[in-house]
Protein backbone atom coordinates (compact mmCIF):
# COMPACT_ATOMS: atom_id res chain seq x y z
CA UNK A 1 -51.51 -109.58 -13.43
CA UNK A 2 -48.47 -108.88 -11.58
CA UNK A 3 -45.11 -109.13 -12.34
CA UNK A 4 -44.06 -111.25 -9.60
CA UNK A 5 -46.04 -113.99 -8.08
CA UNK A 6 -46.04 -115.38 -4.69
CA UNK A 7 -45.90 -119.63 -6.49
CA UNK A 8 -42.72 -118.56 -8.30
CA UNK A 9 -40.41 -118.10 -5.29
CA UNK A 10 -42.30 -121.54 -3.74
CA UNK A 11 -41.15 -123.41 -7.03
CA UNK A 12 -38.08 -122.16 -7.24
CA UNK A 13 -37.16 -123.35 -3.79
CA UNK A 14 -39.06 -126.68 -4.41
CA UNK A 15 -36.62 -126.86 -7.88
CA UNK A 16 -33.66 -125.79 -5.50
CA UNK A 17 -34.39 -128.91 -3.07
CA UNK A 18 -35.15 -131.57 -4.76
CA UNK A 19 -34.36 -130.98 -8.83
CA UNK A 20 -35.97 -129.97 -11.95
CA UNK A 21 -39.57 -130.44 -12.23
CA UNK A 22 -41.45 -132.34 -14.14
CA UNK A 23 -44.19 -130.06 -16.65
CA UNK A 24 -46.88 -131.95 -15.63
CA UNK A 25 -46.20 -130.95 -11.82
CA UNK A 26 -45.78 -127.45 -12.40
CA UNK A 27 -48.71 -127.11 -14.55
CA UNK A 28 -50.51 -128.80 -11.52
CA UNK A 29 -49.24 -126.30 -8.58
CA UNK A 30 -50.10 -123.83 -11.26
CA UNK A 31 -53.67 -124.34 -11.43
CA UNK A 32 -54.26 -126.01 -8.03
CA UNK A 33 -52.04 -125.15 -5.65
CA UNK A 34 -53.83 -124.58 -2.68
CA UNK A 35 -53.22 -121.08 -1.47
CA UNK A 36 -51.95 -119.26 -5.01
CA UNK A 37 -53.05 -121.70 -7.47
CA UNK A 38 -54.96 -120.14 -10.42
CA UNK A 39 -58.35 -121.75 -9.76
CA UNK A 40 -58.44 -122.06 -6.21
CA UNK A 41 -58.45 -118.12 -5.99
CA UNK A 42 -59.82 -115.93 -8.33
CA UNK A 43 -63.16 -115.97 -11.38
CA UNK A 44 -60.95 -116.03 -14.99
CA UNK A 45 -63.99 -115.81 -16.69
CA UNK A 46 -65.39 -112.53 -19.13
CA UNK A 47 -64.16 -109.56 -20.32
CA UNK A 48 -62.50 -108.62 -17.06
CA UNK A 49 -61.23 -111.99 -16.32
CA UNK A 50 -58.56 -113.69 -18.43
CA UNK A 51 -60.54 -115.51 -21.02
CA UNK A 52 -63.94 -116.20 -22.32
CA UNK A 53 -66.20 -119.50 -23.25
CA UNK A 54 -68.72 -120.46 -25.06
CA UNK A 55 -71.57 -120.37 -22.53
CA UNK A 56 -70.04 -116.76 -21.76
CA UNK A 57 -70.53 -115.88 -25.42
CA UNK A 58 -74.15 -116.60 -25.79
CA UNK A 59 -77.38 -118.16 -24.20
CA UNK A 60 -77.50 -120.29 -26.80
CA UNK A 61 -74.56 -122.39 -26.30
CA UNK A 62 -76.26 -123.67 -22.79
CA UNK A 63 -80.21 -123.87 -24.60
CA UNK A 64 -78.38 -126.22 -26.88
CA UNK A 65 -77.06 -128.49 -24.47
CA UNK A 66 -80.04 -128.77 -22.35
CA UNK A 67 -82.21 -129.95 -25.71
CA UNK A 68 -79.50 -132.54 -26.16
CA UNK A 69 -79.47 -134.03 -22.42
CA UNK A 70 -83.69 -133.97 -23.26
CA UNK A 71 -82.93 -136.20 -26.40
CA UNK A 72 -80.29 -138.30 -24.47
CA UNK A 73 -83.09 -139.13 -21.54
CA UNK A 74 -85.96 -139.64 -23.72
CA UNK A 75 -83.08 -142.08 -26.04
CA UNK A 76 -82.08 -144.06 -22.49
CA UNK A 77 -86.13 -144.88 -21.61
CA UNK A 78 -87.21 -141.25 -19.75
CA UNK A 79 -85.87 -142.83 -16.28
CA UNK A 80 -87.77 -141.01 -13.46
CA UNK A 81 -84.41 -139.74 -11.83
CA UNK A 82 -81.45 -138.13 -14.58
CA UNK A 83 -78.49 -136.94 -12.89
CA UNK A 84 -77.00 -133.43 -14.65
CA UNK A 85 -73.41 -133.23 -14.14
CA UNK A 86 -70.91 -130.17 -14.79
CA UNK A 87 -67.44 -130.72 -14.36
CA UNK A 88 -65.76 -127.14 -14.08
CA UNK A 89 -69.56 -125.25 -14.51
CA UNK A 90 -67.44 -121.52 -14.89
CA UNK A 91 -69.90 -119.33 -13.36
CA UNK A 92 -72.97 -121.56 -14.03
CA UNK A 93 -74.35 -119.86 -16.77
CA UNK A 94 -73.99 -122.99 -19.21
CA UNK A 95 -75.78 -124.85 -16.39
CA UNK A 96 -78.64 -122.24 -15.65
CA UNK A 97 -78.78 -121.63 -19.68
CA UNK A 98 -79.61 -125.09 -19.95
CA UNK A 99 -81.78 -125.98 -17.32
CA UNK A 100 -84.03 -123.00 -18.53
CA UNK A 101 -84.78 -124.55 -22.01
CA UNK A 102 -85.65 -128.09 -19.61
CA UNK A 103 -88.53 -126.56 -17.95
CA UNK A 104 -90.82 -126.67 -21.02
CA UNK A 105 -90.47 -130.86 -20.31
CA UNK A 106 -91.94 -130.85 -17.03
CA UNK A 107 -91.55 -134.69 -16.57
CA UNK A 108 -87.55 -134.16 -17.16
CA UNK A 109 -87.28 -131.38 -15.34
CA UNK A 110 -88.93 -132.58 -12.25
CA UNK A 111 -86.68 -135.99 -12.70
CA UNK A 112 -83.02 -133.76 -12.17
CA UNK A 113 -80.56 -133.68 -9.72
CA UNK A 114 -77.88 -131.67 -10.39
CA UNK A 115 -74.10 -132.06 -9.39
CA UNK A 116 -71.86 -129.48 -9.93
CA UNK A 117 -68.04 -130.57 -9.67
CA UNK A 118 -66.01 -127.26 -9.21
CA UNK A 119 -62.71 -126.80 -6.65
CA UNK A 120 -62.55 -123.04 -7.37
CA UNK A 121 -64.56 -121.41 -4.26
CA UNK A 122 -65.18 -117.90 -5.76
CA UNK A 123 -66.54 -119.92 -8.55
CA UNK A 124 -68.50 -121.95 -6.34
CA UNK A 125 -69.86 -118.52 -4.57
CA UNK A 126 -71.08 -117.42 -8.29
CA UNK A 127 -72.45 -120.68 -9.16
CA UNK A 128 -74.78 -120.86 -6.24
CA UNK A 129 -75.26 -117.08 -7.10
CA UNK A 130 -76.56 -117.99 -10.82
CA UNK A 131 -78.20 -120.92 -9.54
CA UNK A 132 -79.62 -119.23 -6.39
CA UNK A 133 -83.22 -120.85 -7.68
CA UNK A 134 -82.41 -124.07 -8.75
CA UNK A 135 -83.96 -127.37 -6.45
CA UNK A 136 -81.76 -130.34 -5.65
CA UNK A 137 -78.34 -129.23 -6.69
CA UNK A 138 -75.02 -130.30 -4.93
CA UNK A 139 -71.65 -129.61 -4.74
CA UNK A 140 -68.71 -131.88 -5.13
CA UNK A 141 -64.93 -131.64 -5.72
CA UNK A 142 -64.77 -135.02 -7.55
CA UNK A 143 -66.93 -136.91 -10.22
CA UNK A 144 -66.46 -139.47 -7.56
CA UNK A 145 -68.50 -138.25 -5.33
CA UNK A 146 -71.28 -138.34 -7.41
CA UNK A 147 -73.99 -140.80 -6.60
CA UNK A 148 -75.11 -143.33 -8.58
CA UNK A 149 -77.37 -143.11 -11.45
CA UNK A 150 -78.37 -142.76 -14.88
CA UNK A 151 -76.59 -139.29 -16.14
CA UNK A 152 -75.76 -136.57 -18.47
CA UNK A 153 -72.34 -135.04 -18.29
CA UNK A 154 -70.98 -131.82 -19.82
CA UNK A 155 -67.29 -131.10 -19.81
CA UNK A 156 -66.71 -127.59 -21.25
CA UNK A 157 -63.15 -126.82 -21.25
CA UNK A 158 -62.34 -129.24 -18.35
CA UNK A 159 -60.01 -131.78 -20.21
CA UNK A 160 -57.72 -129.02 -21.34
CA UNK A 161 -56.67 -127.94 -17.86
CA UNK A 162 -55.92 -131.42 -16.51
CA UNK A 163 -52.22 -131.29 -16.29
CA UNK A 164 -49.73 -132.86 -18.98
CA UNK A 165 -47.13 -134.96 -19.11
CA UNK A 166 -44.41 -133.96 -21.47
CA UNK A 167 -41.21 -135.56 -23.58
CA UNK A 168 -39.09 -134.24 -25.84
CA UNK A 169 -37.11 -136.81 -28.25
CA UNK A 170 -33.15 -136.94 -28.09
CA UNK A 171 -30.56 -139.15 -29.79
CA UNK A 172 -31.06 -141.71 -26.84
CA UNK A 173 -34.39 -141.27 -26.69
CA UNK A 174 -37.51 -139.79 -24.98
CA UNK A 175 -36.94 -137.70 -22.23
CA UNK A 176 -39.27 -136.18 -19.83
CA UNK A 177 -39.39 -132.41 -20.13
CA UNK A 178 -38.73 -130.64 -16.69
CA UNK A 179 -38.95 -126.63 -15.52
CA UNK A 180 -35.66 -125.83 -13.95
CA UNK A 181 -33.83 -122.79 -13.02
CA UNK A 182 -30.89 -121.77 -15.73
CA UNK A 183 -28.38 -119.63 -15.45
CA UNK A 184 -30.41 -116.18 -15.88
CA UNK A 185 -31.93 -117.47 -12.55
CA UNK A 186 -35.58 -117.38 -14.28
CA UNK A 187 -37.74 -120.28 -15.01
CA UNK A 188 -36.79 -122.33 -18.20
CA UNK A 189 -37.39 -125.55 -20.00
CA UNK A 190 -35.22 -129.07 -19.77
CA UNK A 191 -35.43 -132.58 -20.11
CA UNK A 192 -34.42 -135.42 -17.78
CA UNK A 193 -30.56 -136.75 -17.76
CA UNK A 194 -32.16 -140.33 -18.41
CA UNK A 195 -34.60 -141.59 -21.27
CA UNK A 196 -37.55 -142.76 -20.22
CA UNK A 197 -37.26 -146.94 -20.33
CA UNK A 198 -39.50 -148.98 -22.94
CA UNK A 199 -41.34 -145.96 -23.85
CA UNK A 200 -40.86 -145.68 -27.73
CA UNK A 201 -43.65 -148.93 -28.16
CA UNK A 202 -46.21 -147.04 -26.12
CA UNK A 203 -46.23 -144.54 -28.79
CA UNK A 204 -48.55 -143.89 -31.34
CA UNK A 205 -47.33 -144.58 -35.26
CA UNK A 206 -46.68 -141.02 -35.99
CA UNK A 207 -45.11 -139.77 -32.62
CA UNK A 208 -42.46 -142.68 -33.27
CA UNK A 209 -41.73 -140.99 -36.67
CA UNK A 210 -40.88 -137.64 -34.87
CA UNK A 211 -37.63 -136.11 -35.40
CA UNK A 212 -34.80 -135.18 -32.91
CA UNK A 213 -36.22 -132.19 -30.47
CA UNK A 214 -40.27 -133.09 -30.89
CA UNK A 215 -42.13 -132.47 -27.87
CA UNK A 216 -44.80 -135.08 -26.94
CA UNK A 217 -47.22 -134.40 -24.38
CA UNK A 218 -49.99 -137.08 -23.12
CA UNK A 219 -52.52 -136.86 -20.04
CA UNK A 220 -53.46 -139.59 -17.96
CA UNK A 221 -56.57 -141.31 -18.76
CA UNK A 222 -57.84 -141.18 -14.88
CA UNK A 223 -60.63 -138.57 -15.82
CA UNK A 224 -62.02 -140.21 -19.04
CA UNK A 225 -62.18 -143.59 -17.67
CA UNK A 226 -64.34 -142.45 -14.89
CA UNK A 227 -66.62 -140.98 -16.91
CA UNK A 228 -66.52 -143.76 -19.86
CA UNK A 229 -66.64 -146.54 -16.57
CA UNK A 230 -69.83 -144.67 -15.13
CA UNK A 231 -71.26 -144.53 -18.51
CA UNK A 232 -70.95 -148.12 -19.48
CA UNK A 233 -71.98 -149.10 -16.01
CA UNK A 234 -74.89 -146.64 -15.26
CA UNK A 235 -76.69 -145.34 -18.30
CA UNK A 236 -76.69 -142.17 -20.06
CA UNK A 237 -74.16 -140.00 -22.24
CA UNK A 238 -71.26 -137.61 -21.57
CA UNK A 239 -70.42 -134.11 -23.72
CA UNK A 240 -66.78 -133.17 -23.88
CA UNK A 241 -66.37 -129.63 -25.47
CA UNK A 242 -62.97 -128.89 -25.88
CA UNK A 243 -60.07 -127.47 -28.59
CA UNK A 244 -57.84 -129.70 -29.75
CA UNK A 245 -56.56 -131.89 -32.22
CA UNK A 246 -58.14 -135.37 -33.90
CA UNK A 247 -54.93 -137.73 -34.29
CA UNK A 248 -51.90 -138.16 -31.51
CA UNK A 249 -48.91 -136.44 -32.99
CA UNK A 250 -45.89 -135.28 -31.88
CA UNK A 251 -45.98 -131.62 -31.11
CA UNK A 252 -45.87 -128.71 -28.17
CA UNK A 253 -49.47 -126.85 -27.25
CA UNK A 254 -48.48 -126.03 -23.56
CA UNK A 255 -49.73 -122.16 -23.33
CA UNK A 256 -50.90 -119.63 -21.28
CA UNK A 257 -53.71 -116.78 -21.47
CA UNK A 258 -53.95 -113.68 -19.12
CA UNK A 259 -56.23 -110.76 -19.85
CA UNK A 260 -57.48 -112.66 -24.00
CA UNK A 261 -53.95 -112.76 -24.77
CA UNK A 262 -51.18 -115.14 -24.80
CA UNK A 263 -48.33 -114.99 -22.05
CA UNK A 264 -45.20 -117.10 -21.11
CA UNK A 265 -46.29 -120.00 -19.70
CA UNK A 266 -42.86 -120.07 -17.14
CA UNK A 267 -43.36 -116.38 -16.34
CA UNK A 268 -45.70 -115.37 -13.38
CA UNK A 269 -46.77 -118.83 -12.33
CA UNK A 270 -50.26 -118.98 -10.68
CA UNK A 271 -51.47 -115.57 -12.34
CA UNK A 272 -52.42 -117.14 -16.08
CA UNK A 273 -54.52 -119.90 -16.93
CA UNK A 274 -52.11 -122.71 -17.89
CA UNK A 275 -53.82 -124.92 -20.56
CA UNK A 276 -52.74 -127.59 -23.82
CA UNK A 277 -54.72 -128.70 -26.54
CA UNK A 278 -57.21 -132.38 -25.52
CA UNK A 279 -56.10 -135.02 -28.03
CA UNK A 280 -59.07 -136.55 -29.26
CA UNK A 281 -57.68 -139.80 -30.31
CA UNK A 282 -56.45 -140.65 -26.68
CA UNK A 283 -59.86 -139.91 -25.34
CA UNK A 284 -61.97 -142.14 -27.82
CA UNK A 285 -59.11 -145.01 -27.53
CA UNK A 286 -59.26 -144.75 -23.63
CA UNK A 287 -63.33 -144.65 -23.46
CA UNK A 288 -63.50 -147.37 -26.28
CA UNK A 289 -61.29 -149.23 -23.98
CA UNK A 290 -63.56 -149.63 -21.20
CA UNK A 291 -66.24 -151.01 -23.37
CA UNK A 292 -68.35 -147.47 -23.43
CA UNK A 293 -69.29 -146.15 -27.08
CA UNK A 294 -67.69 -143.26 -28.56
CA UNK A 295 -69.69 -140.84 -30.80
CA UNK A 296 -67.49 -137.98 -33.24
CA UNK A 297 -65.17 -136.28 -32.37
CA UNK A 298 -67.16 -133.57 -34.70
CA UNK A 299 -66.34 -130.03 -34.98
CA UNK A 300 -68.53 -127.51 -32.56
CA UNK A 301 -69.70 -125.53 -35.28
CA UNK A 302 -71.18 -128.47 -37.40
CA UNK A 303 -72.64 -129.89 -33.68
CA UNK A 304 -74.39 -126.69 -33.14
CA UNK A 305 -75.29 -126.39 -36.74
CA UNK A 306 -77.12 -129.85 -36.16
CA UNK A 307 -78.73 -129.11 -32.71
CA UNK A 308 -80.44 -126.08 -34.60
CA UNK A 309 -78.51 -122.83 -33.39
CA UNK A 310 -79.31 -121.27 -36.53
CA UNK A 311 -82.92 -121.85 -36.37
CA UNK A 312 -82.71 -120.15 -32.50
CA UNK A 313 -80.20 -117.44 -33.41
CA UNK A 314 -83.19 -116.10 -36.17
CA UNK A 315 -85.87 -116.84 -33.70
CA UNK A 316 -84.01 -114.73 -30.57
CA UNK A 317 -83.34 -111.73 -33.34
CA UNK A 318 -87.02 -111.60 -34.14
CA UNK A 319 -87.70 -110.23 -30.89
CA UNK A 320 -84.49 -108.12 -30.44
CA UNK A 321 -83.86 -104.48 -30.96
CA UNK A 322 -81.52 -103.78 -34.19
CA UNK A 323 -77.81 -103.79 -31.64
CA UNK A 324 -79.09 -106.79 -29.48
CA UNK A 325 -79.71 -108.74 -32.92
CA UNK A 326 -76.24 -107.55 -34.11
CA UNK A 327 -74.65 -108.97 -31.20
CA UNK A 328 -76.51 -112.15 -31.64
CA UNK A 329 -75.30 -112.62 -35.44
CA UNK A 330 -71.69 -112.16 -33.75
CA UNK A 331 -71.99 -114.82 -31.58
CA UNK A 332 -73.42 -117.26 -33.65
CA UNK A 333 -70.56 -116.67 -36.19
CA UNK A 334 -67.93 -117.21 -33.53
CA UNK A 335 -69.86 -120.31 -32.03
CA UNK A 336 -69.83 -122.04 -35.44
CA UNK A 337 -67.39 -119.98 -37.53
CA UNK A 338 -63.73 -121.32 -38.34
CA UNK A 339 -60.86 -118.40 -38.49
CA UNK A 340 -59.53 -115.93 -36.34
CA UNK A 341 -61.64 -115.56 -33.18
CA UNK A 342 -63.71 -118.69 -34.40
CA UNK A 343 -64.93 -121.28 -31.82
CA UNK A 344 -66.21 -123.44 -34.86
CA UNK A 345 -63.68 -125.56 -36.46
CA UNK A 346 -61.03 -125.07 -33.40
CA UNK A 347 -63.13 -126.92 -30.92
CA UNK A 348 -64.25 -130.68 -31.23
CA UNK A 349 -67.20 -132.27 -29.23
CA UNK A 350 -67.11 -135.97 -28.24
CA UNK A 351 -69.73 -137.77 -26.79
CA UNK A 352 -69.34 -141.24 -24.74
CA UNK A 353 -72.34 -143.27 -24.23
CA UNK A 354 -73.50 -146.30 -22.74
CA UNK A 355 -73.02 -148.96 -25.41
CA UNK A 356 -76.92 -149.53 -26.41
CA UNK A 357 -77.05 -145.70 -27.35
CA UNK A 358 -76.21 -145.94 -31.22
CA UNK A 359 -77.25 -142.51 -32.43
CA UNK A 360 -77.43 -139.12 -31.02
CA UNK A 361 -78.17 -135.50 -31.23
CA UNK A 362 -75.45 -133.34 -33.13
CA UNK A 363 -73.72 -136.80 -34.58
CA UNK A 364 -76.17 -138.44 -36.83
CA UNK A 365 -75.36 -138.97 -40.57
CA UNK A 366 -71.61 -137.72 -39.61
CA UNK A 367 -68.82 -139.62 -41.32
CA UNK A 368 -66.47 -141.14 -38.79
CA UNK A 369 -63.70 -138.65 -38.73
CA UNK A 370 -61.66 -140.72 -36.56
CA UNK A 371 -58.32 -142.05 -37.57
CA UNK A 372 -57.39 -145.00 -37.01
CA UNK A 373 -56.28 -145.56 -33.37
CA UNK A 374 -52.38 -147.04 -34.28
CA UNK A 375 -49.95 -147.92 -31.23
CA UNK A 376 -52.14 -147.69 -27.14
CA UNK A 377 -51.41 -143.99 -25.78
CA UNK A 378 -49.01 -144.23 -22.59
């Protein structure tokens, strides 16, 4: 990473024009704009990328998820044509990962089309790469342009790019939180002159019990609805995979990573993945909504735990020399294991179904560990 970037001088003189800048617009130039926007130009991914995930981590992760969309097809009636969707597929190893463990169903495997939904060309490149073997597969820069059908979705660590919206609460209210210039000249943080009108009753019970100087931060529900819409409508189940939190509350998770660490989110713009935390809540209110049914959110390791990545983990070891098995023990612990480096208890999976589909893989026998839903999300 550099310490200057091309999409600070363009924001600056965009901040210059017309004002400070609302966070959820400069998270969005961040990550999208469309010559030095962070995934429009480069592979984050690995050990010599920025960050790592969970299909990066181990085979597993992907085996997993393609014996869940078997159990989801065989649960809607084993239709003779199952759409696969990724939405942000990384490199397409989660995608290849899976679609290897499909092959021993013939029947399902012969019934996929797969849709990959991915802006970032050099991940596109490496996708087709990984996938260089794979039959009816397609492209597409929306879930929109998806055709028709029943379907399987994954979302692994798509919702927590999508850009947020952010307030911060004053004495006259909630005002939207902006990226300006201050006096330094260098990026910095500030809220709108004006609170924003009527929008204390679109808050959730505890957000309205925040004190003086909470940040709140919200995204739209554009994304979820059209997969909870397509869901209801067409058939089938959707996986979101994602870290974040289970009840809307007031507080600040807008961060950046470059090279596994974290970095100033307002410094080098364009050069670090931008990211917040997914509230759960908002997704399973938005999704229940629409009339599509909601299953969790349960933590990753448990899901895993249920799907059987213990019983794989001691089955891939039996045929592994001594340092291959060693690194498969370390990936199963961070997979399912809670603390410092864990993937377990940090990340939450959610599943949205059509509304026939009462029980499925990974949730079954789970308590619901959703709170109650309070005040509708703005």
């Amino acid at each position: 990473m550099t310490e200057y970037s091309p999409l600070q001088s363009e924001i600056k003189k965009l901040i210059k024009s017309s004002g400070p800048m609302p966070v959820w617009r400069y998270m969005e130039l961040c990550l999208t704009h469309p010559k030095h926007g962070y995934y429009v130009s480069r592979d984050p991914l690995g050990r010599e990328g920025d960050f790592t995930t969970a299909p990066e981590v181990s085979q597993m992760f992907g085996e997993l998820l393609g014996l869940w969309a078997a159990s989801v097809w065989k649960a809607i009636g084993s239709p003779p044509l199952l759409r696969l969707i990724e939405l942000g597929p990384g490199r397409g190893t989660m995608m290849a990962d899976a679609l290897r463990a499909l092959r021993v169903l013939p029947p399902l495997y012969q019934s996929l089309s797969i849709h990959l939904v991915e802006i970032n060309p050099v991940l596109r490149d490496k996708q087709k790469s990984t996938l260089s073997g794979v039959r009816n597969i397609a492209w597409h820069e929306s879930i929109d342009e998806v055709p028709e059908g029943p379907a399987v979705i994954f979302a692994n660590e798509y919702f927590d790019v999508l850009p947020i919206h952010q307030v911060v609460k004053r004495e006259t209210g909630w005002h939207e939180r902006t990226v300006e210039i201050d006096d330094a000249g260098k990026l910095g943080f500030g809220a709108a002159a004006e609170p924003m009108p009527r929008f204390e009753v679109l808050l959730p019970p505890l957000v309205r019990a925040a004190p003086v100087g909470a940040v709140f931060e919200w995204r739209p529900d554009a994304e979820i609805m059209k997969i909870a819409t397509r869901m209801r409508d067409q058939g089938g189940a959707a996986l979101i995979i994602d870290y974040g939190h289970l009840r809307s509350d007031a507080g600040d998770t807008f961060q950046a990573i470059a090279r596994h660490s974290f970095t100033d989110p307002l410094k080098n713009p364009g050069q670090a993945d931008v990211t917040a935390h997914v509230d759960f809540q908002a997704l399973v209110r938005a999704a229940e909504d629409l009339g599509a049914r909601v299953h969790g959110p349960v933590p990753q390791g448990d899901f895993l735990k249920r799907l059987g990545i213990e019983t794989r983990a001691v089955t891939l070891m039996a045929k592994a020399s001594h340092e291959v098995s060693e690194d498969i023990s370390g990936a199963l612990k961070r997979l399912v294991g809670g603390g410092r480096g864990g993937m377990g208890s940090m990340f939450k999976v959610l599943a949205v179904s059509e509304p026939h589909l009462t029980d499925l893989a990974g949730f079954k026998d789970e308590p619901d560990a959703r709170p109650d839903t309070g005040a509708a999300q703005p």
